[in-house]
Every structure is written in C-alpha cells, then in structure tokens.
N, C-alpha and C. Protein backbone atom coordinates (compact mmCIF):
# COMPACT_ATOMS: atom_id res chain seq x y z
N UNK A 1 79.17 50.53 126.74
CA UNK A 1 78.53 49.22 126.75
C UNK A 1 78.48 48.65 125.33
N UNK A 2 78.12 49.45 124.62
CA UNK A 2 78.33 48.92 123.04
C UNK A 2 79.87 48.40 122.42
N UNK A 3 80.61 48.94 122.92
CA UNK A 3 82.20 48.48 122.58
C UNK A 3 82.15 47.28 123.08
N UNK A 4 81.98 47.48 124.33
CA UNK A 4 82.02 46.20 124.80
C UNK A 4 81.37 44.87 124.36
N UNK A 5 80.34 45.15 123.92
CA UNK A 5 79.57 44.34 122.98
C UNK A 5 80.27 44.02 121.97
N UNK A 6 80.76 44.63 121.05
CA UNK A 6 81.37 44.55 120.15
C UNK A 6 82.57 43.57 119.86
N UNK A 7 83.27 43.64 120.82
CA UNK A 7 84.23 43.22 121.85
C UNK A 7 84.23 41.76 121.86
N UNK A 8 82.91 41.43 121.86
CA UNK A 8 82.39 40.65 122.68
C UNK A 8 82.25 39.45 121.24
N UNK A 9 81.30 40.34 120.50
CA UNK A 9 80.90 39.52 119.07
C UNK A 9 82.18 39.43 118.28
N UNK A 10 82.65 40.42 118.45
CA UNK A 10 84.23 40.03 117.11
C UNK A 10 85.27 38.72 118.09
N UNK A 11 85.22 38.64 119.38
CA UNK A 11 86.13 37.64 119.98
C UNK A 11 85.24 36.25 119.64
N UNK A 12 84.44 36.37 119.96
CA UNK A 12 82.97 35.18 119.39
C UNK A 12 83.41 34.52 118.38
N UNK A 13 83.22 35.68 117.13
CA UNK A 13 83.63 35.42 115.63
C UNK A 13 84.83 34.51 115.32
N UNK A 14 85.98 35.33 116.05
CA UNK A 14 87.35 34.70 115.73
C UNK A 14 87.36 33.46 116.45
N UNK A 15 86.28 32.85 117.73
CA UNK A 15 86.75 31.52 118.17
C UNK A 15 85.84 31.04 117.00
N UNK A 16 85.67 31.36 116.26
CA UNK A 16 84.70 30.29 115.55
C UNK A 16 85.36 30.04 114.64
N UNK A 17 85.95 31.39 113.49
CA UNK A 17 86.98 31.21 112.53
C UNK A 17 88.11 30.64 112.62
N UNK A 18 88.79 30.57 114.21
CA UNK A 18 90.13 29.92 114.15
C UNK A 18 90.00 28.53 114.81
N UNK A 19 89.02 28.31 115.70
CA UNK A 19 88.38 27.09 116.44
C UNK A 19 89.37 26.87 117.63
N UNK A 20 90.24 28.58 118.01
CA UNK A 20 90.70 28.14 119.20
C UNK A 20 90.12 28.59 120.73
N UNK A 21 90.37 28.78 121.55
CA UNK A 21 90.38 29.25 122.70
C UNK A 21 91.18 28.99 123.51
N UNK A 22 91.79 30.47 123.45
CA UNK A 22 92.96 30.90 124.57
C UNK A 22 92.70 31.73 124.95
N UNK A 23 94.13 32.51 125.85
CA UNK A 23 94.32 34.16 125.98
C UNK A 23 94.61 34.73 125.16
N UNK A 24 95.41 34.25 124.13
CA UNK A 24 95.69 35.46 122.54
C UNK A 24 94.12 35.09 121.87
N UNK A 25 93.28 34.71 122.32
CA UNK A 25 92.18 35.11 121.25
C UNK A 25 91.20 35.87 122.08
N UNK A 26 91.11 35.62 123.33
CA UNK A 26 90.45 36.31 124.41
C UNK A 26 90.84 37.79 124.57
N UNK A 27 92.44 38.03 124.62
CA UNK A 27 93.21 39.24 124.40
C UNK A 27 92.79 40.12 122.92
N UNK A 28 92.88 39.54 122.06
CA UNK A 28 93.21 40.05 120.98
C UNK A 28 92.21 41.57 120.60
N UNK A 29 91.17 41.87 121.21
CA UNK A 29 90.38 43.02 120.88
C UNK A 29 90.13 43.73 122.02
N UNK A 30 90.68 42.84 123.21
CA UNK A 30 90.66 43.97 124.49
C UNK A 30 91.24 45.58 124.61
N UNK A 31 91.80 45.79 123.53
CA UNK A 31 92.52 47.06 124.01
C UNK A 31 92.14 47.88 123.25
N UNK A 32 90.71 47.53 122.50
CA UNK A 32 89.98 48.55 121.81
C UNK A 32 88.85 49.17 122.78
N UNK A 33 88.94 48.58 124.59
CA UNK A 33 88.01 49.12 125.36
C UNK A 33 88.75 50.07 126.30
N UNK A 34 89.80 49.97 125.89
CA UNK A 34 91.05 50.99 126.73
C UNK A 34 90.73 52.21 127.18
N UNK A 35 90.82 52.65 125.89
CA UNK A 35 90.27 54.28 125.99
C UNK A 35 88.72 54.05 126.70
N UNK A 36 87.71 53.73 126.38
CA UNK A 36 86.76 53.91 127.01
C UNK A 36 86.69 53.52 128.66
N UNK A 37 87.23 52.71 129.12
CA UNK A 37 87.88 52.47 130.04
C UNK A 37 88.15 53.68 130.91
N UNK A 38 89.61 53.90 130.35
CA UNK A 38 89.94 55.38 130.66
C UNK A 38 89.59 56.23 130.70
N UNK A 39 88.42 56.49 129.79
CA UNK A 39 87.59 57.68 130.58
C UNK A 39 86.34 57.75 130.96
N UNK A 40 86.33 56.77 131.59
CA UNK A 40 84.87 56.04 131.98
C UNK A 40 85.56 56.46 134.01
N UNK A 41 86.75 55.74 134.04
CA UNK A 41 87.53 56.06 135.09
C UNK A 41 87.91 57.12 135.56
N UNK A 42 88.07 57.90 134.94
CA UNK A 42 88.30 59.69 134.72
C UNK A 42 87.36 60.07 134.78
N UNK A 43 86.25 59.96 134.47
CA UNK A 43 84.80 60.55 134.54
C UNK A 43 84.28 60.49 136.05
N UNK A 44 84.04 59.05 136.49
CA UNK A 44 83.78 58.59 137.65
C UNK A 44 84.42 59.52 138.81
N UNK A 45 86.01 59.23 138.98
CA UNK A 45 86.37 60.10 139.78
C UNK A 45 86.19 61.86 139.71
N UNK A 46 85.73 62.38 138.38
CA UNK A 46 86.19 63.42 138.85
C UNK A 46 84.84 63.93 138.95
N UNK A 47 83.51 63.17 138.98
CA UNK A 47 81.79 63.49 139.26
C UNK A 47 82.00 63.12 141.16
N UNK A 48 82.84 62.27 141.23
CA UNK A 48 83.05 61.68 142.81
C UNK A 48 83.69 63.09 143.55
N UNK A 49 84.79 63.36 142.99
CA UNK A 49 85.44 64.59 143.79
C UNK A 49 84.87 65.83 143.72
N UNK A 50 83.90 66.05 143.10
CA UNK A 50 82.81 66.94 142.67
C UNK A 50 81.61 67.20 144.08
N UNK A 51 81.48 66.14 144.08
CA UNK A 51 80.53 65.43 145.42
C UNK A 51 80.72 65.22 146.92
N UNK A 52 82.47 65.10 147.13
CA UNK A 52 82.71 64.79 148.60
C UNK A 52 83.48 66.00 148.98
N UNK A 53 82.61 66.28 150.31
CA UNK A 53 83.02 67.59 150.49
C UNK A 53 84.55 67.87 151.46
N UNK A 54 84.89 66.35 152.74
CA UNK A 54 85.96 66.60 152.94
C UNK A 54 87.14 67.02 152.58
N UNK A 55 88.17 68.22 152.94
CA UNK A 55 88.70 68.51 152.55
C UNK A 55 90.40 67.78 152.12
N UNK A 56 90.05 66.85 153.50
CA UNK A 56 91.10 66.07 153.78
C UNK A 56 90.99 64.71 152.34
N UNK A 57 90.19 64.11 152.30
CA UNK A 57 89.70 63.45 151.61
C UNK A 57 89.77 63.87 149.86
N UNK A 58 89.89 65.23 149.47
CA UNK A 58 89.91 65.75 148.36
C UNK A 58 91.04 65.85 148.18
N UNK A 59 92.05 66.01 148.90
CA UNK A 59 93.58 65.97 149.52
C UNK A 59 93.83 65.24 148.99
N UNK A 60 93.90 63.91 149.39
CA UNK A 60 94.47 62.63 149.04
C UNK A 60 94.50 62.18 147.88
N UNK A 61 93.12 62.55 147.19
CA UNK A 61 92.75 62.47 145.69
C UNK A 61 93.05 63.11 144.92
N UNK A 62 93.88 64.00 145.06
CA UNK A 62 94.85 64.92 144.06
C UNK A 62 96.29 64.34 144.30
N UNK A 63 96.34 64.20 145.61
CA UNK A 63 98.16 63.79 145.89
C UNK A 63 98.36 62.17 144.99
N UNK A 64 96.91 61.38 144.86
CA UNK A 64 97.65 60.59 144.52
C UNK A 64 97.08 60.67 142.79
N UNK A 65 96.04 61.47 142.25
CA UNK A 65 95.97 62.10 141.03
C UNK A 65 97.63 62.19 140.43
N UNK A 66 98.29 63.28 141.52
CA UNK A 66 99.37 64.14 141.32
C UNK A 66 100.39 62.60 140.49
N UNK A 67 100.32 61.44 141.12
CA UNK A 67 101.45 60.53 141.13
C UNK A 67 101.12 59.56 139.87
N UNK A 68 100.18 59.90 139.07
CA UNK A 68 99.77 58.65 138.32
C UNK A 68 100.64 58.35 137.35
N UNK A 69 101.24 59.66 136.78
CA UNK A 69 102.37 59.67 135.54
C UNK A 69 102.91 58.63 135.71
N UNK A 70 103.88 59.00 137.50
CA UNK A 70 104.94 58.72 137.97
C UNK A 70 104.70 56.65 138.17
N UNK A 71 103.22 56.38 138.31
CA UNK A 71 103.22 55.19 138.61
C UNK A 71 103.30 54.66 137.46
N UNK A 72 103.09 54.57 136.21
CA UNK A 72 102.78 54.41 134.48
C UNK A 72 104.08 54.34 134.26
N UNK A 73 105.20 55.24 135.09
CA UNK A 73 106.46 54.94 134.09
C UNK A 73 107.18 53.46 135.17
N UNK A 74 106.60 53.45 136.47
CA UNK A 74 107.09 52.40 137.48
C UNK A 74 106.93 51.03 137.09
N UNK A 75 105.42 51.33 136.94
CA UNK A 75 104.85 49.88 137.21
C UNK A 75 105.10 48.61 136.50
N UNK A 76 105.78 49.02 135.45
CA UNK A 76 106.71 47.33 134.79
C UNK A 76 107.13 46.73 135.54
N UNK A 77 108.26 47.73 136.05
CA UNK A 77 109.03 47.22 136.91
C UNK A 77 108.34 45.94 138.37
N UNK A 78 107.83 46.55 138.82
CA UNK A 78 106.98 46.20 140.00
C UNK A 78 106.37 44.99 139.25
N UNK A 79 105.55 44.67 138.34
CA UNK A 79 105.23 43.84 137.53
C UNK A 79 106.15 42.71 138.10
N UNK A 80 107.05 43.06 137.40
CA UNK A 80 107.84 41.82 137.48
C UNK A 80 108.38 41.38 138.47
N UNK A 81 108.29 42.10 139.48
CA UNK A 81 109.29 42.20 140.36
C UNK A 81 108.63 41.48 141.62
N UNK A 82 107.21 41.74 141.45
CA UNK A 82 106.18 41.10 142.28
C UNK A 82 105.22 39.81 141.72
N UNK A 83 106.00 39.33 140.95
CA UNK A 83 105.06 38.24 140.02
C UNK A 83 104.94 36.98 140.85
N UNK A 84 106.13 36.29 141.51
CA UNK A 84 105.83 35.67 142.22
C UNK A 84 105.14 35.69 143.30
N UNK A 85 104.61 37.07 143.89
CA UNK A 85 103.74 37.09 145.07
C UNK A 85 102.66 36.67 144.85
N UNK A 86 102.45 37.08 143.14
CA UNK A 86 101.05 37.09 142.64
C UNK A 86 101.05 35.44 142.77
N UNK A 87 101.63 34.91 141.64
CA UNK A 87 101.93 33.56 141.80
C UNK A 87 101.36 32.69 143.22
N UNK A 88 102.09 33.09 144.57
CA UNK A 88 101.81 32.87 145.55
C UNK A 88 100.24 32.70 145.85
N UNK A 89 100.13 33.44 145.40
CA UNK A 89 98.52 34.56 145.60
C UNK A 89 97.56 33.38 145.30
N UNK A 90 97.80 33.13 143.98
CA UNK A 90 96.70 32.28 143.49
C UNK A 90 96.66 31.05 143.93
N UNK A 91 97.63 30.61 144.58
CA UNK A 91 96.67 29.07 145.13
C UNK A 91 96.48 29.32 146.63
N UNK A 92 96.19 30.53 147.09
CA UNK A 92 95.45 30.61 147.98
C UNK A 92 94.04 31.62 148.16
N UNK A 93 94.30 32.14 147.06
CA UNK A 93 92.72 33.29 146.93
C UNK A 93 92.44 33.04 145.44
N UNK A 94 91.18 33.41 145.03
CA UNK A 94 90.46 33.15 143.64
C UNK A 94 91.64 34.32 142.84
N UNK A 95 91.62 33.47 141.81
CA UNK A 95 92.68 34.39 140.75
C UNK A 95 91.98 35.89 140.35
N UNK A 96 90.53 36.19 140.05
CA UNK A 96 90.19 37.36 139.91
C UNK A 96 90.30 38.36 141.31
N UNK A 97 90.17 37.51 142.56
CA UNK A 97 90.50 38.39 143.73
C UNK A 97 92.41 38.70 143.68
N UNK A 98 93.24 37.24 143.27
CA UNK A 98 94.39 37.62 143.12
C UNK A 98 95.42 39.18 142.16
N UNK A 99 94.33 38.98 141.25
CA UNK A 99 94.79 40.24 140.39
C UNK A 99 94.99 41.41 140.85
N UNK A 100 93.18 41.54 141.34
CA UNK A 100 92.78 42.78 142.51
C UNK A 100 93.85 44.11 143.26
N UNK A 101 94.57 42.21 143.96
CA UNK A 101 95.69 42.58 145.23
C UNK A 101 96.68 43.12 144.71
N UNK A 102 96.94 41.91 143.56
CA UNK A 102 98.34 42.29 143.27
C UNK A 102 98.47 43.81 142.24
N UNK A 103 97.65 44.26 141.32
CA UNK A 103 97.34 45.66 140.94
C UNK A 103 97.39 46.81 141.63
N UNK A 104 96.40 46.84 143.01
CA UNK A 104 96.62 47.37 144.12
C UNK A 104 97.75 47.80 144.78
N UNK A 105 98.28 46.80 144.98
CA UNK A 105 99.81 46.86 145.66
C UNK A 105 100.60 47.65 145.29
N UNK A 106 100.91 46.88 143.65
CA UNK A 106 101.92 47.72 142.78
C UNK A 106 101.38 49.17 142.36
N UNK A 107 99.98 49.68 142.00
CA UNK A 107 99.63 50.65 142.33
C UNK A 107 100.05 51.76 144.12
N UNK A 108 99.82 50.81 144.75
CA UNK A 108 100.37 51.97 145.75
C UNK A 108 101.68 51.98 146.44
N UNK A 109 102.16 50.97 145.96
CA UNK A 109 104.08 51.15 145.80
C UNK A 109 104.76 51.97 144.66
N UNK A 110 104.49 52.13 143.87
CA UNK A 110 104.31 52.94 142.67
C UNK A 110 104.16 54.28 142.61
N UNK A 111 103.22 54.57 143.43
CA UNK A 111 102.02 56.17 143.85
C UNK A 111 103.08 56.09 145.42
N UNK A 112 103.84 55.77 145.98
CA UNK A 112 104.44 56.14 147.43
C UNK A 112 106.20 56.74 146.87
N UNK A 113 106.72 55.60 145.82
CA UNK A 113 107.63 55.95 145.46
C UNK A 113 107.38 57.34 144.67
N UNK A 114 106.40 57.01 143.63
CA UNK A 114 106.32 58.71 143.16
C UNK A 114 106.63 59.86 143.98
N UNK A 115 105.28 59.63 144.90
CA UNK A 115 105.09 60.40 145.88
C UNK A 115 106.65 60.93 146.60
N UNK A 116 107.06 59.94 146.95
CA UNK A 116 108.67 60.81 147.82
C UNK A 116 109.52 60.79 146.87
N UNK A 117 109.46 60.49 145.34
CA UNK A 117 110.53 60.95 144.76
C UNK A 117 110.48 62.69 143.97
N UNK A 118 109.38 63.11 144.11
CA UNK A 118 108.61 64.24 143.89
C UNK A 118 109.14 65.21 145.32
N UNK A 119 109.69 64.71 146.26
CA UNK A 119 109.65 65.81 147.22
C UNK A 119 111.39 66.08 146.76
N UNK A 120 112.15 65.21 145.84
CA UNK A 120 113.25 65.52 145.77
C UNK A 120 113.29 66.83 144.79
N UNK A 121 113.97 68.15 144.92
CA UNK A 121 114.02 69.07 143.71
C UNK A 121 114.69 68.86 142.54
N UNK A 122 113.51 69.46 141.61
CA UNK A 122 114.33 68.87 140.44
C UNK A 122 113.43 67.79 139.55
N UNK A 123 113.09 66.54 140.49
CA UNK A 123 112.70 65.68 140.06
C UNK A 123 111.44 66.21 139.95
N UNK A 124 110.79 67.21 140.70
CA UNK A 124 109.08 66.83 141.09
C UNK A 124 108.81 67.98 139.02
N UNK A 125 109.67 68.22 138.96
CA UNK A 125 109.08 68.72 137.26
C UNK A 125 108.72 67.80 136.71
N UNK A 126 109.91 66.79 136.58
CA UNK A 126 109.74 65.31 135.68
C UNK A 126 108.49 64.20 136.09
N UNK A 127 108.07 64.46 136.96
CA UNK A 127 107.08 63.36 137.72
C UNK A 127 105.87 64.46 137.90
C-alpha cells in the first residue's frame, strides 16, 4: 500500500512539473508496483491453496500453476493477435470490464496451448 502511495505522489509530482496528462505520465512509475504485485499474487494463491481442501480443485491450480512460464513466453503474441476483439470490446462493455475479458482470454488460450504443448515429449522440459 505504501508503494502504491508513492506511486501515486511521484505521478502527482510529474503532472505538475511537466503540466501534462497522459498515459506516458500515468505509465511512467507503474512498474515500480510490479514486483509487489507479483507477490502479493503469489502470496494470495498459495494461502488460498493452503485452505481448499478439494482435491480436484487443487488439481487445476497446479496444472495451470504448471503453464504460467509457457503463457509469459505466448502472450505477445495473442496480444496482438486479439487486439481488435478488444477494440470490438470497448464500444460495447466499459473499457475496465473490457481489459478484464480480453486478459482473461489470452490468459487461458495461452495456459491451453501450454497445456497441450507440454503433453508433446521433449517439449514439456522447455515449458
């Protein structure tokens, strides 16, 4: 919460010093919450899988644990590849719900391709 704060006052600062407002000034210190982010996310799930006792359910959360590499080296691709859906997206759902979807998606197109490219031998070392 304090980064974020931080975050918060240094983006403040710079609309004041440069007198603009955009996305490169809005952007510009976001990726100092990354890491915390990341293991704020990592934390969460793994106090969650700690907690639910289905087995089936604990299943799933490793298989798709197992694929995350594999989605990190994908998901450019998909990015781009799905931009116009996103596009689509937004003049019919709120752009913060649009993101949502379109993250989602490419997340589990991403985590499916992993997923069966991992059953090929060979590959499932690299992934």
């Amino acid at each position: 919460m304090i980064l974020i704060e931080i975050v918060m006052i240094l983006t403040s600062f710079n609309i004041l010093l440069t007198k603009r407002v955009d996305e490169e000034i809005y952007a510009k210190f976001f990726p100092c919450c990354e890491m915390v982010s990341s293991l704020s996310v990592y934390s969460i799930i793994t106090d969650l899988s700690k907690k639910i006792k289905n087995e089936k359910i604990k299943s799933i959360i490793k298989t798709i644990g197992s694929c995350v590499f594999g989605v990190y080296l994908l998901h450019i691709i998909f990015l781009a590849l799905l931009r116009p859906c996103f596009e689509g997206m937004k003049n019919y759902l709120p752009v913060f719900l649009s993101i949502w979807i379109y993250i989602l998606f490419i997340f589990l197109i991403c985590a499916i391709i992993t997923y069966l490219l991992k059953k090929i031998p060979g590959i499932r070392k690299l992934l």
